[in-house]
PDB file of N, CA and C in Angstrom:
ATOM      1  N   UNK A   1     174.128  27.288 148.718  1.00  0.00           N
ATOM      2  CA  UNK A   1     173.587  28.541 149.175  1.00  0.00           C
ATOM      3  C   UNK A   1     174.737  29.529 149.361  1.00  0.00           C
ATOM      4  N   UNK A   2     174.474  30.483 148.414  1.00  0.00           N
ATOM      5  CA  UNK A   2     175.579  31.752 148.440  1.00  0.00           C
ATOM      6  C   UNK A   2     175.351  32.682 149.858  1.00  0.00           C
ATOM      7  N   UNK A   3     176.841  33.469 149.977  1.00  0.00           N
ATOM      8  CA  UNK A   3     176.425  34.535 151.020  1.00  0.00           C
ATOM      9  C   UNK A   3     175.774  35.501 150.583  1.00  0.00           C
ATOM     10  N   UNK A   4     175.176  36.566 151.459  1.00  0.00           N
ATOM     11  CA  UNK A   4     174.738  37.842 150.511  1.00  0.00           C
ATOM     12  C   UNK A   4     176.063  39.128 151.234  1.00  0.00           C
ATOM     13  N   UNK A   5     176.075  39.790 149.698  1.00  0.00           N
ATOM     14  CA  UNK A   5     177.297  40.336 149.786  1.00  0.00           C
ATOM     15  C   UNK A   5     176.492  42.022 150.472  1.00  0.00           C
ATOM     16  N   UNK A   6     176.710  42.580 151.577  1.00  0.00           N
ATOM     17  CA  UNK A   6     176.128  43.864 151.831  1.00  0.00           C
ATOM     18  C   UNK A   6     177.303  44.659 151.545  1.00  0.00           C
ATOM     19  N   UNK A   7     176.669  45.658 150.929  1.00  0.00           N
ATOM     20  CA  UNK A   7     177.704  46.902 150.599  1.00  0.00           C
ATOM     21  C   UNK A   7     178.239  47.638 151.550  1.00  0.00           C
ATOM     22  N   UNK A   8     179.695  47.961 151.885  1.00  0.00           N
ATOM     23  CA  UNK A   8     180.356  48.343 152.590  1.00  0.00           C
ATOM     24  C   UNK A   8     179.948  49.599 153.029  1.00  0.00           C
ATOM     25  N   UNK A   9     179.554  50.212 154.102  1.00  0.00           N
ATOM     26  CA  UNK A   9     179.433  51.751 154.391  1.00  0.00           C
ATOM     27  C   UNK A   9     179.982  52.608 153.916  1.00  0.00           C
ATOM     28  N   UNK A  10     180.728  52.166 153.398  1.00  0.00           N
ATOM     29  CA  UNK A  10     181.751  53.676 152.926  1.00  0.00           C
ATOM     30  C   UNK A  10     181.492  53.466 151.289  1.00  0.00           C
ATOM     31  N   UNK A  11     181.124  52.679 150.717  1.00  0.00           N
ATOM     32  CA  UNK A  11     180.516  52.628 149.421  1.00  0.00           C
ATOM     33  C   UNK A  11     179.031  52.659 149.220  1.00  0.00           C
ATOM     34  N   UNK A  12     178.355  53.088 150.310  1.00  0.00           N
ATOM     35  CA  UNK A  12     176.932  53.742 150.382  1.00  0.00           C
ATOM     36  C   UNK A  12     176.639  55.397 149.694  1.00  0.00           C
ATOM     37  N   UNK A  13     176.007  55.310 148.726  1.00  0.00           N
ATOM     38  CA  UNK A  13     175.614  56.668 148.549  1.00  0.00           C
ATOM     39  C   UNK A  13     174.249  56.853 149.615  1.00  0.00           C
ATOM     40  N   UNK A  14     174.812  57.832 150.574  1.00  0.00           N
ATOM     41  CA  UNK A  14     173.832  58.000 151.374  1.00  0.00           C
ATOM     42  C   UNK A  14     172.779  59.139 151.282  1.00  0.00           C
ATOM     43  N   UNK A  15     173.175  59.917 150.138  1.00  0.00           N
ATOM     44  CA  UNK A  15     172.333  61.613 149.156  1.00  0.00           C
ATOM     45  C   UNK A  15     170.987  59.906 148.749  1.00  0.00           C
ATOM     46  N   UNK A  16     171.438  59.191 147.943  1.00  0.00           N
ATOM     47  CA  UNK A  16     170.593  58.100 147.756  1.00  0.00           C
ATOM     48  C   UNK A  16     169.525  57.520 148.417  1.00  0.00           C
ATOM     49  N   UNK A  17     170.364  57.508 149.422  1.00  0.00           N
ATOM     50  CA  UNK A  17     169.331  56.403 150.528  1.00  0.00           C
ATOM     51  C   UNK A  17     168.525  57.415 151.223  1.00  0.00           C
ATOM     52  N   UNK A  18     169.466  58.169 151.480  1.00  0.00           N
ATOM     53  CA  UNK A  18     167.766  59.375 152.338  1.00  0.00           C
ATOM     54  C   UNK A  18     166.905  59.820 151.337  1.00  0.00           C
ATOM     55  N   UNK A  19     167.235  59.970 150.028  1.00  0.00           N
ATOM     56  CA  UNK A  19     166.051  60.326 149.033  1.00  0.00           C
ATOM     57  C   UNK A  19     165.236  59.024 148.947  1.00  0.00           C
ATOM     58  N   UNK A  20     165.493  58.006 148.874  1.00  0.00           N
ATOM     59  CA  UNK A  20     164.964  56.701 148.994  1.00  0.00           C
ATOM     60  C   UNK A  20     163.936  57.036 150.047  1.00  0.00           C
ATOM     61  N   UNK A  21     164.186  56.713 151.287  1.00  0.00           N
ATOM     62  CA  UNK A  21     163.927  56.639 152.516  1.00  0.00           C
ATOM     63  C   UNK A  21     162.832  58.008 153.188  1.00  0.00           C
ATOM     64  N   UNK A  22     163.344  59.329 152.589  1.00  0.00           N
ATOM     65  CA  UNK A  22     162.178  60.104 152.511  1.00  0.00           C
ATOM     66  C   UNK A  22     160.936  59.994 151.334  1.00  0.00           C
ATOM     67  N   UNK A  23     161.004  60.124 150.286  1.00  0.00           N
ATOM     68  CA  UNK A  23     160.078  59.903 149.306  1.00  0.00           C
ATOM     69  C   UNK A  23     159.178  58.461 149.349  1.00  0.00           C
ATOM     70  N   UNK A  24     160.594  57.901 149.497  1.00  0.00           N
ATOM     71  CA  UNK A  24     159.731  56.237 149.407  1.00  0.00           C
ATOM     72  C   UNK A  24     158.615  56.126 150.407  1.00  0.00           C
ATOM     73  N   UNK A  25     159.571  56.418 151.486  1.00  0.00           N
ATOM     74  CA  UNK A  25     158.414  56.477 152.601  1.00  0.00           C
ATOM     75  C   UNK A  25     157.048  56.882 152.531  1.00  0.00           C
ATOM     76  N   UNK A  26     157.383  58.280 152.171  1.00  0.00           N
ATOM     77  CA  UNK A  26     155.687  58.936 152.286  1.00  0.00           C
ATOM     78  C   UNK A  26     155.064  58.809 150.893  1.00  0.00           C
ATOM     79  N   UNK A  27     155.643  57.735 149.746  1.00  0.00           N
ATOM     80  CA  UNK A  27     154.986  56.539 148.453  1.00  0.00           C
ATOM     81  C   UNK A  27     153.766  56.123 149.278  1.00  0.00           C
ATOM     82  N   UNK A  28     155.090  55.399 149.948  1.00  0.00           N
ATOM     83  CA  UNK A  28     154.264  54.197 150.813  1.00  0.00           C
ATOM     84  C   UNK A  28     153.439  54.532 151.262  1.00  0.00           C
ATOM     85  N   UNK A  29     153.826  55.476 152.339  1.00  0.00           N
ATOM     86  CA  UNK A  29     151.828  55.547 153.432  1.00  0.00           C
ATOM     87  C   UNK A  29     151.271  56.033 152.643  1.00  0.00           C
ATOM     88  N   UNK A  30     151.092  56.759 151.460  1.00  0.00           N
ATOM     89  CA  UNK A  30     150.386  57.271 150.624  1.00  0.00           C
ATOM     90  C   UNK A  30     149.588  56.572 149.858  1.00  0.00           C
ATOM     91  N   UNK A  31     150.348  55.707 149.262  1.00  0.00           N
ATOM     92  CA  UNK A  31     149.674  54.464 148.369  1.00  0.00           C
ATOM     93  C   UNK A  31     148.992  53.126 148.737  1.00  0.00           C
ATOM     94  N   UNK A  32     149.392  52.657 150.177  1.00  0.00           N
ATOM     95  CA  UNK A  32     148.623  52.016 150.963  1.00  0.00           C
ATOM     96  C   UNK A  32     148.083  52.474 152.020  1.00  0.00           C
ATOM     97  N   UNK A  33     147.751  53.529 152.478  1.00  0.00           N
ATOM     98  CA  UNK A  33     147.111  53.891 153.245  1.00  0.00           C
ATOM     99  C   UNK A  33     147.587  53.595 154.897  1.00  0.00           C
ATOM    100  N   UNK A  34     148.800  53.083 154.687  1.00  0.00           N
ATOM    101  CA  UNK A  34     149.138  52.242 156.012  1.00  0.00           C
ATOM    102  C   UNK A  34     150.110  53.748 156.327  1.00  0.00           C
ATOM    103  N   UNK A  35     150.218  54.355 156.952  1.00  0.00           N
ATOM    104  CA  UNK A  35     150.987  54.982 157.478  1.00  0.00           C
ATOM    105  C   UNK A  35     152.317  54.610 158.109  1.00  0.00           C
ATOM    106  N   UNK A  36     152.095  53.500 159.449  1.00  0.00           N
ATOM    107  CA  UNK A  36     153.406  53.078 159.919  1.00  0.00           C
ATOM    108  C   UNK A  36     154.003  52.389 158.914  1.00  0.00           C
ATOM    109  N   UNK A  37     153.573  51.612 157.593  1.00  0.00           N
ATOM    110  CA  UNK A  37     154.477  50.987 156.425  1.00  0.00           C
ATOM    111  C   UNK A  37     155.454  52.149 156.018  1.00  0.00           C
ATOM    112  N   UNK A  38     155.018  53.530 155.726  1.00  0.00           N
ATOM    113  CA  UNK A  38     155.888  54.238 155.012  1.00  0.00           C
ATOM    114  C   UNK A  38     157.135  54.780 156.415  1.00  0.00           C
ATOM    115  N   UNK A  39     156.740  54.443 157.496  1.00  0.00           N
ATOM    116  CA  UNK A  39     157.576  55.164 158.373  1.00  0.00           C
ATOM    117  C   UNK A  39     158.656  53.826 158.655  1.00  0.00           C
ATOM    118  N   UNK A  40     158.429  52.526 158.204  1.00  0.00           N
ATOM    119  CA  UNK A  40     159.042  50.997 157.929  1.00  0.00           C
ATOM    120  C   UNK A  40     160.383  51.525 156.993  1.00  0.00           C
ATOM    121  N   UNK A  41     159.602  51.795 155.911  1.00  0.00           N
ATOM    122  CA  UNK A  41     160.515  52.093 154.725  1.00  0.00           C
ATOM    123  C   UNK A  41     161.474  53.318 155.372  1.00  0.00           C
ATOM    124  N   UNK A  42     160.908  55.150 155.650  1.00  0.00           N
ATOM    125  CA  UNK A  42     162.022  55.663 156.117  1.00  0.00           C
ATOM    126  C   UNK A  42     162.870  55.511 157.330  1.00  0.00           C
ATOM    127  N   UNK A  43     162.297  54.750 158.313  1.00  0.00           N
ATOM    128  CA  UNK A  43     163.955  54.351 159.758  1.00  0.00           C
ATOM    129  C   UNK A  43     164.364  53.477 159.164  1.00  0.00           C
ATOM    130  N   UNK A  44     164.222  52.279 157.723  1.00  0.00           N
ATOM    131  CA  UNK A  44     165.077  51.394 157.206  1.00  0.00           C
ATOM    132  C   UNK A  44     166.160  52.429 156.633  1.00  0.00           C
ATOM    133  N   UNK A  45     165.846  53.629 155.763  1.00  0.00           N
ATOM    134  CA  UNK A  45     166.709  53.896 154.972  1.00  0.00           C
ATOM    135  C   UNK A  45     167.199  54.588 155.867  1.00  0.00           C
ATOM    136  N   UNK A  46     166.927  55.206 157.119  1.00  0.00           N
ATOM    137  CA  UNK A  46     167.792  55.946 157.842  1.00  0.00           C
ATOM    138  C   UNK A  46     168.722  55.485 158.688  1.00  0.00           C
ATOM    139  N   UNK A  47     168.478  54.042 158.815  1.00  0.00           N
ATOM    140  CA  UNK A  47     169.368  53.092 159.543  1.00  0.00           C
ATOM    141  C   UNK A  47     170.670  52.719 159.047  1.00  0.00           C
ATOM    142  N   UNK A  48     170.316  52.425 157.581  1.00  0.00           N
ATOM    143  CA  UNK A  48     171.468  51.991 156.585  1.00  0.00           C
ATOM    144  C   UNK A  48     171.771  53.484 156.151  1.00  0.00           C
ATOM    145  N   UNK A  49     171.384  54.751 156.213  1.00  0.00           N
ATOM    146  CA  UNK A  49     172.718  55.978 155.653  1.00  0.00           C
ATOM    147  C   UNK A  49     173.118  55.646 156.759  1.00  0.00           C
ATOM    148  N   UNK A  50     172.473  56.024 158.691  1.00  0.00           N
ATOM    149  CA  UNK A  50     173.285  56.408 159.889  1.00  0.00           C
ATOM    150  C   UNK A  50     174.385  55.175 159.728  1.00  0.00           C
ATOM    151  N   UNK A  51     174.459  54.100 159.102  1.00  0.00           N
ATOM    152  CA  UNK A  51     176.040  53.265 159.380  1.00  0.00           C
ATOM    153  C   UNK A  51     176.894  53.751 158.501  1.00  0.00           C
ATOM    154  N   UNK A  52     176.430  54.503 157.433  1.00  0.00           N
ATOM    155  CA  UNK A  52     177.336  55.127 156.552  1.00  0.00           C
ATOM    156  C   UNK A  52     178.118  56.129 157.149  1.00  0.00           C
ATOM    157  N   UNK A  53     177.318  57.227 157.521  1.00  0.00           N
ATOM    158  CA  UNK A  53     177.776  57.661 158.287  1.00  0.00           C
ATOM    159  C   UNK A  53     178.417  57.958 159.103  1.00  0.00           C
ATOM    160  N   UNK A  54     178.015  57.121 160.355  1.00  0.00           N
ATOM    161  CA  UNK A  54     178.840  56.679 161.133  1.00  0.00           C
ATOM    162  C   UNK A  54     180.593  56.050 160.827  1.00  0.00           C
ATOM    163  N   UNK A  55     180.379  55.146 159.413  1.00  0.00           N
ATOM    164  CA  UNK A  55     181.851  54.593 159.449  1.00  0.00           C
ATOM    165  C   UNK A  55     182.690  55.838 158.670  1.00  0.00           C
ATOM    166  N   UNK A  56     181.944  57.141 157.541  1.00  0.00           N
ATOM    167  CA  UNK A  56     182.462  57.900 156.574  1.00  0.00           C
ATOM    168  C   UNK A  56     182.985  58.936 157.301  1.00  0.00           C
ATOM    169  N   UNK A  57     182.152  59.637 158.460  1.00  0.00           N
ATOM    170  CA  UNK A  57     182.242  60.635 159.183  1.00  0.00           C
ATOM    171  C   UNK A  57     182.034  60.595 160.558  1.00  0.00           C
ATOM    172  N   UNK A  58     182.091  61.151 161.343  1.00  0.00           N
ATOM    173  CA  UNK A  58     182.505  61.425 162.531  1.00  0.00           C
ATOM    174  C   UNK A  58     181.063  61.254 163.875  1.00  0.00           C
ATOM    175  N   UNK A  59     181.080  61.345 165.285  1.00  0.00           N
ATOM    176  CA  UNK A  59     179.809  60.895 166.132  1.00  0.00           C
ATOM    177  C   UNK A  59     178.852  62.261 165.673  1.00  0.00           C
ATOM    178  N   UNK A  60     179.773  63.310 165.928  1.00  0.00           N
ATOM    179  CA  UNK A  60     179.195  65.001 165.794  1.00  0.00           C
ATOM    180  C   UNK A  60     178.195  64.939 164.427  1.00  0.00           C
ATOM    181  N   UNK A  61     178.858  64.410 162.920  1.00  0.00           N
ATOM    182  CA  UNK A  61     178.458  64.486 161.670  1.00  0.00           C
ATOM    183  C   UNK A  61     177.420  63.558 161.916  1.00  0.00           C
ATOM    184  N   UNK A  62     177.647  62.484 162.095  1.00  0.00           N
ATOM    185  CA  UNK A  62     176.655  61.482 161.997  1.00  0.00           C
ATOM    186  C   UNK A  62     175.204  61.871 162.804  1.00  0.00           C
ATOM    187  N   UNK A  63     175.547  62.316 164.083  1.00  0.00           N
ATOM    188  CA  UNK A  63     174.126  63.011 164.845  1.00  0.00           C
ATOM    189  C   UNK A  63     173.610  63.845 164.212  1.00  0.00           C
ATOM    190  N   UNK A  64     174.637  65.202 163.611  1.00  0.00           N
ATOM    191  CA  UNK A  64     173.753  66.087 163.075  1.00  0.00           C
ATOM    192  C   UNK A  64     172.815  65.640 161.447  1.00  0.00           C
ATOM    193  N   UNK A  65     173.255  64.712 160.870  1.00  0.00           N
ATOM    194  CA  UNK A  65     172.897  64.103 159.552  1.00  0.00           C
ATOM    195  C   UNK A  65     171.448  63.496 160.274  1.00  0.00           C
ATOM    196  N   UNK A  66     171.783  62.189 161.060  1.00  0.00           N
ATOM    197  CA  UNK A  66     170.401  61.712 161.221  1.00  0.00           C
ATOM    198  C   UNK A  66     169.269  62.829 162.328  1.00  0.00           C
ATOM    199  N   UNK A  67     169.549  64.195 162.920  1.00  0.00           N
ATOM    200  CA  UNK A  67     168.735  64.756 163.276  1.00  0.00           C
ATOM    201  C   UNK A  67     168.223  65.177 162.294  1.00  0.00           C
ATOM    202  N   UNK A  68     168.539  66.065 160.996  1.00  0.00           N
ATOM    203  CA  UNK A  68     168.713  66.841 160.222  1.00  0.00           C
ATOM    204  C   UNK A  68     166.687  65.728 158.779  1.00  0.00           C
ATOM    205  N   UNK A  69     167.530  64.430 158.871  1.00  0.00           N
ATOM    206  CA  UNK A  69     167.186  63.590 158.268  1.00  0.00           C
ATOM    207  C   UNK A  69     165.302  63.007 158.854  1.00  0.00           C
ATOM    208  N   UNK A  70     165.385  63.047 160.516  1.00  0.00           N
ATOM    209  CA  UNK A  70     164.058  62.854 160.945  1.00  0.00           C
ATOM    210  C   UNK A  70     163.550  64.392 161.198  1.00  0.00           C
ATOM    211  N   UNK A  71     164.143  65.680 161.122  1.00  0.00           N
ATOM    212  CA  UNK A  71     163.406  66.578 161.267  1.00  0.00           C
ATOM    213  C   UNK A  71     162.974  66.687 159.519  1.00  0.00           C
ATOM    214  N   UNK A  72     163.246  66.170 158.677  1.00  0.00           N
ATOM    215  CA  UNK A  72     163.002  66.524 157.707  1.00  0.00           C
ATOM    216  C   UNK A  72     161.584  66.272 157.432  1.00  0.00           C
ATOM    217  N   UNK A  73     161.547  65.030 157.702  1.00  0.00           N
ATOM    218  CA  UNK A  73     160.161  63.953 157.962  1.00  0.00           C
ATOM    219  C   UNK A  73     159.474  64.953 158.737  1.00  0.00           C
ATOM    220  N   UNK A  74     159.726  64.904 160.469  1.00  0.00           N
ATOM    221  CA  UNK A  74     158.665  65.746 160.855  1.00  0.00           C
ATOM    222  C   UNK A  74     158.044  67.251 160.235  1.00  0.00           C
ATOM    223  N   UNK A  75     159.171  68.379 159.426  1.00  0.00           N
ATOM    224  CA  UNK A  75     158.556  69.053 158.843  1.00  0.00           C
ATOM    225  C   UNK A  75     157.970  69.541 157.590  1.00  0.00           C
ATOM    226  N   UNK A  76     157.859  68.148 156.779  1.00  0.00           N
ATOM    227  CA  UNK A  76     157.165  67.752 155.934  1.00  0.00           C
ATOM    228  C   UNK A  76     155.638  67.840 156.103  1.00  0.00           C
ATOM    229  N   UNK A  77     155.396  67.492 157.174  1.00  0.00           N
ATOM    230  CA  UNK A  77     153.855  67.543 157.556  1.00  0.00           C
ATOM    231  C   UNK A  77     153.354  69.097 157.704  1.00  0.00           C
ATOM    232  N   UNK A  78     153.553  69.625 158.019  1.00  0.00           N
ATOM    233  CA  UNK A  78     153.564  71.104 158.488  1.00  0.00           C
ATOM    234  C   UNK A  78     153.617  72.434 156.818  1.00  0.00           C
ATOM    235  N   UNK A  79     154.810  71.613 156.622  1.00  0.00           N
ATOM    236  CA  UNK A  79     155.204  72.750 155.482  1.00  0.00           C
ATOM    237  C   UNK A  79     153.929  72.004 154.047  1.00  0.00           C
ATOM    238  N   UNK A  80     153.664  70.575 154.088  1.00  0.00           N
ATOM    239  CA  UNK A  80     152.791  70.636 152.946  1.00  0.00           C
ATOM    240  C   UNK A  80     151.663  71.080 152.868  1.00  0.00           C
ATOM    241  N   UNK A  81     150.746  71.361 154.458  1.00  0.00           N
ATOM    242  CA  UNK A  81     149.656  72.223 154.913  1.00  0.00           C
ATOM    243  C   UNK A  81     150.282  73.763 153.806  1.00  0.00           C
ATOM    244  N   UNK A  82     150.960  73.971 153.614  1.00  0.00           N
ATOM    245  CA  UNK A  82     151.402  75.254 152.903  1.00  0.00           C
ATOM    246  C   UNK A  82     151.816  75.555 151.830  1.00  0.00           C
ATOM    247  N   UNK A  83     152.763  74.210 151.024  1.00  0.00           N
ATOM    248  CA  UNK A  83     152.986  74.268 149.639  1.00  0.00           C
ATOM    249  C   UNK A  83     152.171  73.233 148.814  1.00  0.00           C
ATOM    250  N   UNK A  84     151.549  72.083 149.518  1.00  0.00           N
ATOM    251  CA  UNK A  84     151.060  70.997 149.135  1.00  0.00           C
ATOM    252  C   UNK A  84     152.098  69.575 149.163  1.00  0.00           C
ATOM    253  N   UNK A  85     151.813  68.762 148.839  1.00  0.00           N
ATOM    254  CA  UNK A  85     152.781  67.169 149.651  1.00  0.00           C
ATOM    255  C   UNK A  85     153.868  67.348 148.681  1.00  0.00           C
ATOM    256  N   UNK A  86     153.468  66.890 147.769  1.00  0.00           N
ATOM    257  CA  UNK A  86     154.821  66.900 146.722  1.00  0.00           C
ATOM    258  C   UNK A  86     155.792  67.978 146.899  1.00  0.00           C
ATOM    259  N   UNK A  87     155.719  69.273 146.905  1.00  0.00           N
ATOM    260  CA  UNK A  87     156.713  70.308 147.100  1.00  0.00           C
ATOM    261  C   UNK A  87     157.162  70.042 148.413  1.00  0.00           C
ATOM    262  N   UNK A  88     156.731  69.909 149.579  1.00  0.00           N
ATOM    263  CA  UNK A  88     157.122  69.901 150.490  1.00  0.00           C
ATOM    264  C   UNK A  88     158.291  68.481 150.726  1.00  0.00           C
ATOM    265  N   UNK A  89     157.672  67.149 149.987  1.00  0.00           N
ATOM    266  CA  UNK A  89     158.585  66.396 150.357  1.00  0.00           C
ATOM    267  C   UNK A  89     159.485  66.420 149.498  1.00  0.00           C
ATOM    268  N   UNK A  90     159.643  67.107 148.538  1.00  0.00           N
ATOM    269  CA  UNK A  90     160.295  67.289 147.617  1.00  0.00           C
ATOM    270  C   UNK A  90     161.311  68.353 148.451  1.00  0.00           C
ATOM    271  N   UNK A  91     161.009  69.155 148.693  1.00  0.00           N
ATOM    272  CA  UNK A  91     162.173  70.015 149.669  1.00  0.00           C
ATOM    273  C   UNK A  91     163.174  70.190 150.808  1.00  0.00           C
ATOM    274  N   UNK A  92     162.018  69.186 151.614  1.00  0.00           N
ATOM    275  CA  UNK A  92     162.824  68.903 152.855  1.00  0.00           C
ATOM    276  C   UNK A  92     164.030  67.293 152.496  1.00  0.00           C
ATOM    277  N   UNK A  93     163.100  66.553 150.712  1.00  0.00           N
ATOM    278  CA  UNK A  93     164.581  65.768 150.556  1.00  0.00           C
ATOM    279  C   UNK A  93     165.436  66.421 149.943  1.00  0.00           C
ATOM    280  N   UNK A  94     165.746  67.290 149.833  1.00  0.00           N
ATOM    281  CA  UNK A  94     166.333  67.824 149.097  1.00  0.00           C
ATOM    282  C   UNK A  94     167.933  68.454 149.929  1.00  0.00           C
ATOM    283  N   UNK A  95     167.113  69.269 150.946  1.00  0.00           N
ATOM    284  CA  UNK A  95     168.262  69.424 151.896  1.00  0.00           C
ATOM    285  C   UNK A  95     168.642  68.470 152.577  1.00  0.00           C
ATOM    286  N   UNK A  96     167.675  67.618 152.745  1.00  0.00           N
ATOM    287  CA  UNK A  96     168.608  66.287 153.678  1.00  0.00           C
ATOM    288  C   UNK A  96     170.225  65.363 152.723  1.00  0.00           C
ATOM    289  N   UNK A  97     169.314  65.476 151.471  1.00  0.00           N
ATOM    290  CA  UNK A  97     170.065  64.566 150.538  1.00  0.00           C
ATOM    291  C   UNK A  97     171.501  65.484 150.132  1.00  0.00           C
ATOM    292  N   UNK A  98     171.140  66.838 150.201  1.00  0.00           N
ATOM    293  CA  UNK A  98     172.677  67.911 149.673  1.00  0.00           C
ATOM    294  C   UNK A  98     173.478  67.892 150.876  1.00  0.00           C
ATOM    295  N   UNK A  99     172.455  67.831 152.109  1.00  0.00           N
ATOM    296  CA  UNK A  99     173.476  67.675 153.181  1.00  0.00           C
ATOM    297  C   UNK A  99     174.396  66.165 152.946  1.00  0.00           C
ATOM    298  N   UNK A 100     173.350  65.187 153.257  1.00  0.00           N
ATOM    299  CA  UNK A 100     174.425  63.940 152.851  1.00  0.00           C
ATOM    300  C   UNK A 100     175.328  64.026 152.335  1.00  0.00           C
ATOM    301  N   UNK A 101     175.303  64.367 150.847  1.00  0.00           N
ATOM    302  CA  UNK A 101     176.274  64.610 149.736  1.00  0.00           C
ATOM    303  C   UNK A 101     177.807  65.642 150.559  1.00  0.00           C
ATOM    304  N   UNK A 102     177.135  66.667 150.993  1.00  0.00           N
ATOM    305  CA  UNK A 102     178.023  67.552 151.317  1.00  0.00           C
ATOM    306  C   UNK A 102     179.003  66.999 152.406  1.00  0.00           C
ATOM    307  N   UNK A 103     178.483  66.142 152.979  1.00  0.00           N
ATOM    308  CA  UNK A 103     179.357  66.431 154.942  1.00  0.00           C
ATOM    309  C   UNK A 103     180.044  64.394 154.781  1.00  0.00           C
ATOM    310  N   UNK A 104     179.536  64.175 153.794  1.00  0.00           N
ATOM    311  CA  UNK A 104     179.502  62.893 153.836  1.00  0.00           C
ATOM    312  C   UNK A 104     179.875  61.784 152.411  1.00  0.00           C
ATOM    313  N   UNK A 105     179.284  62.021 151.756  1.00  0.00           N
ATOM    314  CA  UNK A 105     179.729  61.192 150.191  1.00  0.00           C
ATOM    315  C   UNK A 105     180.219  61.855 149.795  1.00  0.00           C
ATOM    316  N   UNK A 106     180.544  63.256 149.287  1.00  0.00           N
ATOM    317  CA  UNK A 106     181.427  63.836 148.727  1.00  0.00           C
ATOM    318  C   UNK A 106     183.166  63.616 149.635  1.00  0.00           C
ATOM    319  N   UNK A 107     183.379  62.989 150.546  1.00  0.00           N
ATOM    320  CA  UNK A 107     184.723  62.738 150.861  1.00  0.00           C
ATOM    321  C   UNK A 107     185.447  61.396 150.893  1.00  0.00           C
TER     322      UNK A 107
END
């Protein structure tokens, strides 16, 4: 029986994992109807960027990333009442994931 090898935080693309982790998520409650499943899937992926995080960048970066990351979620609901689901989750990953990139995998 082998170990399992987990990828180092600092070799996390975390633009990745929050696009994962937002989209996938609201796949999920979407496609099974289970709601708390898709909210399973996004605090998993938000768990594994926040250690990225945490080890890539700083307490300040890392808070503002994972606030940045569950307000995205919460205003997803709100803004698709207005553009419809897809645009909306399509937008709010969008800035979560450029933020990642920006404050965080890009260094």
């Amino acid at each position: 029986m082998g170990m399992i090898d987990i990828k180092k935080p600092q070799d996390v693309s975390t633009a990745a994992t929050v696009t994962l982790g937002l989209i996938g998520g609201w796949l999920t409650a979407r496609e099974t109807g289970i709601r708390p499943l898709g909210g399973v899937v996004l605090a998993a992926a938000g768990v594994w960027a926040g250690r990225s995080w945490w080890a890539k960048t700083n307490p300040a970066t890392t808070a503002g990333l994972a606030a940045l990351y569950t307000g995205a979620f919460g205003l997803s609901h709100p803004l698709a009442k207005k553009m419809g689901s897809w645009p909306a989750v399509l937008t709010v990953t969008a800035a979560s994931a450029g933020a990642a990139y920006a404050l965080s995998d890009a260094k």
